[in-house]
PDB file of N, CA and C in Angstrom:
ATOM      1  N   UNK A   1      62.494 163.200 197.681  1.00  0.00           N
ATOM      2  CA  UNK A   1      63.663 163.939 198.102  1.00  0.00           C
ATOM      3  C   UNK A   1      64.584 162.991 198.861  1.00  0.00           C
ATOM      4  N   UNK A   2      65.965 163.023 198.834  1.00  0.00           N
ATOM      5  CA  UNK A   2      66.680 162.148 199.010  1.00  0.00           C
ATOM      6  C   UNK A   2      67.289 162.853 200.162  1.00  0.00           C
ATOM      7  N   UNK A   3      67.959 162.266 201.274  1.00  0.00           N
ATOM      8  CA  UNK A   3      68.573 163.548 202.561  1.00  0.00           C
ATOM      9  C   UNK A   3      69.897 163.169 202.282  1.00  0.00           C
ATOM     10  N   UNK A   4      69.670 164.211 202.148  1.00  0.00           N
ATOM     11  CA  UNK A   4      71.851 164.322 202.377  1.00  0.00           C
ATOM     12  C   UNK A   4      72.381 164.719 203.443  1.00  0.00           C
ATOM     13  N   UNK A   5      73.705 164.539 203.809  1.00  0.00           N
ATOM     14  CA  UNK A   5      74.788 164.166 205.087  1.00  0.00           C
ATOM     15  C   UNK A   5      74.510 165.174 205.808  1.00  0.00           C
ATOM     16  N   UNK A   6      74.070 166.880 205.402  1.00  0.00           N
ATOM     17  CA  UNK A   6      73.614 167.882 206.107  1.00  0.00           C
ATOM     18  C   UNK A   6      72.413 167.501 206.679  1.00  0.00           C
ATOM     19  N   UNK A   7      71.275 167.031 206.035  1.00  0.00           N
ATOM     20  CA  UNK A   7      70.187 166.897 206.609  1.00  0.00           C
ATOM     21  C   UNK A   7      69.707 165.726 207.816  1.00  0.00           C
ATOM     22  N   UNK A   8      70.723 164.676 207.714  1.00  0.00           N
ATOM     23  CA  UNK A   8      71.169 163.930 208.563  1.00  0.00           C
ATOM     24  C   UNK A   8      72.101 164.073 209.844  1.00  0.00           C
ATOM     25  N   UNK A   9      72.957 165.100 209.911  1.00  0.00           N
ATOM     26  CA  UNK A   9      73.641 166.307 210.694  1.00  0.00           C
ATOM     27  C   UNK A   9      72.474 166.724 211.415  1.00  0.00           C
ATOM     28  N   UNK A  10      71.848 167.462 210.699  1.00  0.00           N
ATOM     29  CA  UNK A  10      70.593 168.051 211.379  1.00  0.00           C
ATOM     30  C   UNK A  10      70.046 167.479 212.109  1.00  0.00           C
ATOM     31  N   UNK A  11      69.661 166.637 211.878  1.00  0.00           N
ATOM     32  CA  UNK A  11      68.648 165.330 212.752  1.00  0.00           C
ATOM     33  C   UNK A  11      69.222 165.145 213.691  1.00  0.00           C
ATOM     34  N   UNK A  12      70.915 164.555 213.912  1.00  0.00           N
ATOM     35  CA  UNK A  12      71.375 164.308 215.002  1.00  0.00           C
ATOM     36  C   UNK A  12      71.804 165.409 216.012  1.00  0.00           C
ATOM     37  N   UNK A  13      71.135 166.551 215.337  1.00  0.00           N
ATOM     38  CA  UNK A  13      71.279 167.641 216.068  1.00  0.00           C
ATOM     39  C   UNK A  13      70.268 167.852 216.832  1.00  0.00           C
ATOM     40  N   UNK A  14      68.989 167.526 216.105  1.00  0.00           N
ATOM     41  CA  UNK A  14      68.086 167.911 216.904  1.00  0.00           C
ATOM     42  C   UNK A  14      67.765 166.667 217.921  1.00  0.00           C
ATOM     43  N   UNK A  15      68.195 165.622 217.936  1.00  0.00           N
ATOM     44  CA  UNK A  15      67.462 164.201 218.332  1.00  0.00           C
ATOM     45  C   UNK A  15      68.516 164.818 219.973  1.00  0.00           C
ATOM     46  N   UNK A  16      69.480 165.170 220.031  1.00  0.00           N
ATOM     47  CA  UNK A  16      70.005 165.612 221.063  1.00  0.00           C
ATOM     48  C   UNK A  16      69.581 166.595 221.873  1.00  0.00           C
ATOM     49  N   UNK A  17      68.830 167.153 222.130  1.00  0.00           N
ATOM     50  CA  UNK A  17      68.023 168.073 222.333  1.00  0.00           C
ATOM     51  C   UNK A  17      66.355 167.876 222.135  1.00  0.00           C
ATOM     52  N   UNK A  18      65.834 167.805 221.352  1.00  0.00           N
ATOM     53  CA  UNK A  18      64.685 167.270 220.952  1.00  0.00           C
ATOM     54  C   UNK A  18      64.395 165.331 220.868  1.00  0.00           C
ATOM     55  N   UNK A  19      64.856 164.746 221.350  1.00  0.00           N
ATOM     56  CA  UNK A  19      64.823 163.656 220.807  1.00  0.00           C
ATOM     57  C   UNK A  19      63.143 163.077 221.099  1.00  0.00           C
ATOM     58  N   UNK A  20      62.558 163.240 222.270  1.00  0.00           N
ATOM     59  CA  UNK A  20      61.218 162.865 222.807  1.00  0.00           C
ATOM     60  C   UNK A  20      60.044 163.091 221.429  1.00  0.00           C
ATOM     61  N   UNK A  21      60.255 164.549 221.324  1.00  0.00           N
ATOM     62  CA  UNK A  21      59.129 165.276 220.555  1.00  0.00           C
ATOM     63  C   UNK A  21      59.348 164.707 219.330  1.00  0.00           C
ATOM     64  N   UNK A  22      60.154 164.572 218.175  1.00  0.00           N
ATOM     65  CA  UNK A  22      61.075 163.997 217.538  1.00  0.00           C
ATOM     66  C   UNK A  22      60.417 162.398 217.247  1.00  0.00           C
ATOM     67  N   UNK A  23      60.676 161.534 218.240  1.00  0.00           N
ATOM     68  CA  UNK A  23      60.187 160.459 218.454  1.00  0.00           C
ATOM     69  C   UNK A  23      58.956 160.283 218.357  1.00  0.00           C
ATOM     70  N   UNK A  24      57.686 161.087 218.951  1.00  0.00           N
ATOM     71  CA  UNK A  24      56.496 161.371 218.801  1.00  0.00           C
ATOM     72  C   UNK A  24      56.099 161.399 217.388  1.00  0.00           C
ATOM     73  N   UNK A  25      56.719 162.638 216.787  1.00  0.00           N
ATOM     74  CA  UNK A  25      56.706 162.901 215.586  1.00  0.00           C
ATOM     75  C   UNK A  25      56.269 161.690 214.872  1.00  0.00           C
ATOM     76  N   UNK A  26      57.561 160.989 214.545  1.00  0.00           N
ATOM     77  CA  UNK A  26      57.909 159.531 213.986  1.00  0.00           C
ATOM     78  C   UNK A  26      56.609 158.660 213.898  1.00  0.00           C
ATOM     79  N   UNK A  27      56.323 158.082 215.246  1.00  0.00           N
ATOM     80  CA  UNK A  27      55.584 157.494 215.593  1.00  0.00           C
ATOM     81  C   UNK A  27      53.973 158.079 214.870  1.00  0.00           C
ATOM     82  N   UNK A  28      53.865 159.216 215.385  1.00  0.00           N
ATOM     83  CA  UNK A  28      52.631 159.469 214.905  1.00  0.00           C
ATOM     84  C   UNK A  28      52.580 159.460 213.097  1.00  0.00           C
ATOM     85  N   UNK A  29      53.575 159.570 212.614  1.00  0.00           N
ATOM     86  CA  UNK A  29      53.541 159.266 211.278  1.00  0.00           C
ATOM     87  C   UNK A  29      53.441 158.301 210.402  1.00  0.00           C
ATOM     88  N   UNK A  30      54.024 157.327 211.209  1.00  0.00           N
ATOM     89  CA  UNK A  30      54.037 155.966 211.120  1.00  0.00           C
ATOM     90  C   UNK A  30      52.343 155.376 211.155  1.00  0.00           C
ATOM     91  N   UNK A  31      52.095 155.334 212.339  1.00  0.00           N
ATOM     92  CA  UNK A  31      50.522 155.044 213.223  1.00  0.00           C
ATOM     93  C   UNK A  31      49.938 156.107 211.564  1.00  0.00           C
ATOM     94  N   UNK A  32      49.462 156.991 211.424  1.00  0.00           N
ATOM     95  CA  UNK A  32      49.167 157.607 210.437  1.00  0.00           C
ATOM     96  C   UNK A  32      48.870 156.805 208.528  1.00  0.00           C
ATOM     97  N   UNK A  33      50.090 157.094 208.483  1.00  0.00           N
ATOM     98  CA  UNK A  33      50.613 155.908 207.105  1.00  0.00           C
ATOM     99  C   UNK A  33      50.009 154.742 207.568  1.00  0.00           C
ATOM    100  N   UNK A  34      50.057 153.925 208.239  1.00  0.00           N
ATOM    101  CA  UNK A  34      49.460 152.192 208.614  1.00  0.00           C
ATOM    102  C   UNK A  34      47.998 152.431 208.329  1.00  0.00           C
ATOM    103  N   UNK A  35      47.116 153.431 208.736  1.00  0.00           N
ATOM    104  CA  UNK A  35      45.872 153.482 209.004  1.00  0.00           C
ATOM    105  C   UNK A  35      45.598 154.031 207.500  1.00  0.00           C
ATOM    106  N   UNK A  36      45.703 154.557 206.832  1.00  0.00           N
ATOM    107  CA  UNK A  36      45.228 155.107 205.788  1.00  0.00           C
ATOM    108  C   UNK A  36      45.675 153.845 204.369  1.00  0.00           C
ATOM    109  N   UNK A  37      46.914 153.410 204.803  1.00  0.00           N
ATOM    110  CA  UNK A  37      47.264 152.180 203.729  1.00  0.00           C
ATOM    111  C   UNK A  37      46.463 151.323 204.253  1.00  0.00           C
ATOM    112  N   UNK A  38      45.506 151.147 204.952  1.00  0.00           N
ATOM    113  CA  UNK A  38      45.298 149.956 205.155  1.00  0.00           C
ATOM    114  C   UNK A  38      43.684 150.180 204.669  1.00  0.00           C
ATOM    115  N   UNK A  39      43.196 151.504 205.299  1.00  0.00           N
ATOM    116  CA  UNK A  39      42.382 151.879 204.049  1.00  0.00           C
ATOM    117  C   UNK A  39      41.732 151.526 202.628  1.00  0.00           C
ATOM    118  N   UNK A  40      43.310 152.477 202.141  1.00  0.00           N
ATOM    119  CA  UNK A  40      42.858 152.174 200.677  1.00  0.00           C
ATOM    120  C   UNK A  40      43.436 150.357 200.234  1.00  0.00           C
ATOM    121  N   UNK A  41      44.148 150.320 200.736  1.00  0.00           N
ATOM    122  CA  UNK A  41      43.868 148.481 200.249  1.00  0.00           C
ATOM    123  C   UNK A  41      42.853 148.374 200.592  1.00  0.00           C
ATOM    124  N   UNK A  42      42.508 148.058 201.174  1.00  0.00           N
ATOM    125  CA  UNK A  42      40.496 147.428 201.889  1.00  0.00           C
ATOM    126  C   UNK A  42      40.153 148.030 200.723  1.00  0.00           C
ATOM    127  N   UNK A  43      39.905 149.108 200.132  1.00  0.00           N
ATOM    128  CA  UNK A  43      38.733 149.628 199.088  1.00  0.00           C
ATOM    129  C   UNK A  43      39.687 149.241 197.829  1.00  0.00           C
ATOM    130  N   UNK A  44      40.472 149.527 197.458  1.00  0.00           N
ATOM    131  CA  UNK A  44      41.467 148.626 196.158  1.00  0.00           C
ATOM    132  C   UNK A  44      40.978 146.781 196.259  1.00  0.00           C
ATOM    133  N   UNK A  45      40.994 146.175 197.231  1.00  0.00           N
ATOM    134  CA  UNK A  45      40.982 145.021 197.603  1.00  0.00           C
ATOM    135  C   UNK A  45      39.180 144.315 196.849  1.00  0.00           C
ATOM    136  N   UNK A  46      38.531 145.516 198.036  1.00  0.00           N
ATOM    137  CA  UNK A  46      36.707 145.149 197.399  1.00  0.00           C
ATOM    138  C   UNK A  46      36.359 145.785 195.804  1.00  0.00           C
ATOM    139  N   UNK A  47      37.428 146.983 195.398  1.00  0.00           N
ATOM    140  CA  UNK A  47      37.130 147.151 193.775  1.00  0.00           C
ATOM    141  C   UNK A  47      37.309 145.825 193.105  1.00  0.00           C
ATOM    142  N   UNK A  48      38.740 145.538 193.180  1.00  0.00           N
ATOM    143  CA  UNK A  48      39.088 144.413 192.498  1.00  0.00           C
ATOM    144  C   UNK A  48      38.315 143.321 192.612  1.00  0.00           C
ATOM    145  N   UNK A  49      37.687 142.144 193.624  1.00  0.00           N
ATOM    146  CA  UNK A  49      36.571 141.710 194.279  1.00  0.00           C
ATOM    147  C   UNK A  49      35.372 142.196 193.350  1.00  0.00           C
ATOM    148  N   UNK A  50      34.635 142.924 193.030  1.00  0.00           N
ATOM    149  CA  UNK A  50      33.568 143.606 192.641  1.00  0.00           C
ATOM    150  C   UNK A  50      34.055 143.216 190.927  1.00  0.00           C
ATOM    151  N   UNK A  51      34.756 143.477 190.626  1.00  0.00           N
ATOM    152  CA  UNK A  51      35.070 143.477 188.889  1.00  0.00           C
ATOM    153  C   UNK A  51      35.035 142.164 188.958  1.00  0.00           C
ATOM    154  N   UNK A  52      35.848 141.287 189.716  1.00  0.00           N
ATOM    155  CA  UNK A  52      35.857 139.629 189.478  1.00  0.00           C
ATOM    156  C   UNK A  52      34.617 139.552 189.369  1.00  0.00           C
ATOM    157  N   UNK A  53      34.056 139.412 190.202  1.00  0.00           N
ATOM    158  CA  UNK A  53      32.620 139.064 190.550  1.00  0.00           C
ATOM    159  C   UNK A  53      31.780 139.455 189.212  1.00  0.00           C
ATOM    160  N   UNK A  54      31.791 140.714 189.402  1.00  0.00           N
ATOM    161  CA  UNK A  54      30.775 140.850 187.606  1.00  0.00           C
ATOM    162  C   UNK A  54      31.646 140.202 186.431  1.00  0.00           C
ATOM    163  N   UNK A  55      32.705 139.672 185.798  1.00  0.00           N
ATOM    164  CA  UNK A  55      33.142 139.676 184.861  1.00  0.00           C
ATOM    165  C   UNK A  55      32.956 137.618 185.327  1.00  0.00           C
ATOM    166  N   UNK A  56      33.239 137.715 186.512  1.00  0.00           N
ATOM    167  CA  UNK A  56      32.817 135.976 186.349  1.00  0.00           C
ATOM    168  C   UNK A  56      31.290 135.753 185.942  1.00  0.00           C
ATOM    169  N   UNK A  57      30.439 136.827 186.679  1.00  0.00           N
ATOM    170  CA  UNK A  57      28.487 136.339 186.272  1.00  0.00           C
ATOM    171  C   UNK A  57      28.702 136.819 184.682  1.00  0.00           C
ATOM    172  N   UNK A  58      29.207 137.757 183.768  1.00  0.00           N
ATOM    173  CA  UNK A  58      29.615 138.097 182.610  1.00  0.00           C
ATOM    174  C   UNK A  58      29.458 136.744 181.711  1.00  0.00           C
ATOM    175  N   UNK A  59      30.536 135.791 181.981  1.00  0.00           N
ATOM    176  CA  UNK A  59      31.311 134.645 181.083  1.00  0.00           C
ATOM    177  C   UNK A  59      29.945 133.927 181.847  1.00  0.00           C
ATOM    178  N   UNK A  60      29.908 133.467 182.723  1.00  0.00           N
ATOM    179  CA  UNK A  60      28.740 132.317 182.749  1.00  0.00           C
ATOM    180  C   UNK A  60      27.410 132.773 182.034  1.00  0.00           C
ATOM    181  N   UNK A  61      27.308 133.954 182.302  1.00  0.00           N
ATOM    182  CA  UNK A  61      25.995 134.255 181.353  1.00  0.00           C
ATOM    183  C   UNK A  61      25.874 133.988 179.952  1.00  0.00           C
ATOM    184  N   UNK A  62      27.022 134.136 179.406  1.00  0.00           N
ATOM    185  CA  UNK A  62      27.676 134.172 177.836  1.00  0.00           C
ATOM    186  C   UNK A  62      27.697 132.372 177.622  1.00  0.00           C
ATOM    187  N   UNK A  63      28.118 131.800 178.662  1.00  0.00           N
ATOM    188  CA  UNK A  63      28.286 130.679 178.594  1.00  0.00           C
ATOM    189  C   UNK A  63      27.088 129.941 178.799  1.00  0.00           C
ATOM    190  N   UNK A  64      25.988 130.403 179.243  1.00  0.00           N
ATOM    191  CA  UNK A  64      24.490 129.851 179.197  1.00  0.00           C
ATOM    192  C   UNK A  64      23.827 129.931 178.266  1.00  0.00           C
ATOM    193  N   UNK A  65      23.871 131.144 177.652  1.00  0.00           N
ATOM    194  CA  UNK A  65      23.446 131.599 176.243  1.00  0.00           C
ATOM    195  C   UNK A  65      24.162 130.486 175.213  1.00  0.00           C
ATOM    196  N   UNK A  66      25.441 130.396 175.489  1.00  0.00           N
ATOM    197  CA  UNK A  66      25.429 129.426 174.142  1.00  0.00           C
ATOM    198  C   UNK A  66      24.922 127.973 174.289  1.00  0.00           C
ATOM    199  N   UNK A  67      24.931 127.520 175.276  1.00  0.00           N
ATOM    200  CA  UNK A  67      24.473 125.812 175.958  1.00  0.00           C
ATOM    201  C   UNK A  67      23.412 126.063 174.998  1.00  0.00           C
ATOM    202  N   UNK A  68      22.267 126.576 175.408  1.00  0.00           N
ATOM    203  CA  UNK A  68      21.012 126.564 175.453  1.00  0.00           C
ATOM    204  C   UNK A  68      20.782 126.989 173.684  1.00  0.00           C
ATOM    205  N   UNK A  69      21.735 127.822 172.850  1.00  0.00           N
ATOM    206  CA  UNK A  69      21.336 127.698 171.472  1.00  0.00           C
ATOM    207  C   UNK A  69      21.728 126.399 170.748  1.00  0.00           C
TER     208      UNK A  69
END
């Protein structure tokens, strides 16, 4: 969703009045998003890691098998 000039109106409506809670808001959303992206990279990070790893013992295995015929 894209904000338009009303919904930006709004904001500076409320940041005048509300600006503290507002700010909180933000913040805690932020702090939120950081912790969970950082998450799933770490587990995206060790999938990817894990496939290398078997697909490299894969080719050397393949590659022992033929030495040895």
């Amino acid at each position: 969703m894209k904000m338009t000039k009303e919904h930006i109106d709004t904001i500076n409506e409320l940041l005048a009045e509300h600006g503290e809670a507002l700010t909180a808001f933000y913040d805690e959303g932020i702090r939120y998003g950081m912790k969970w992206g950082v998450v799933f990279t770490a587990i995206g990070v060790g999938i990817g890691a894990s496939i290398n790893y078997v697909s490299y013992k894969i080719k050397n295995a393949k590659s022992d098998k033929e030495i040895e015929s």
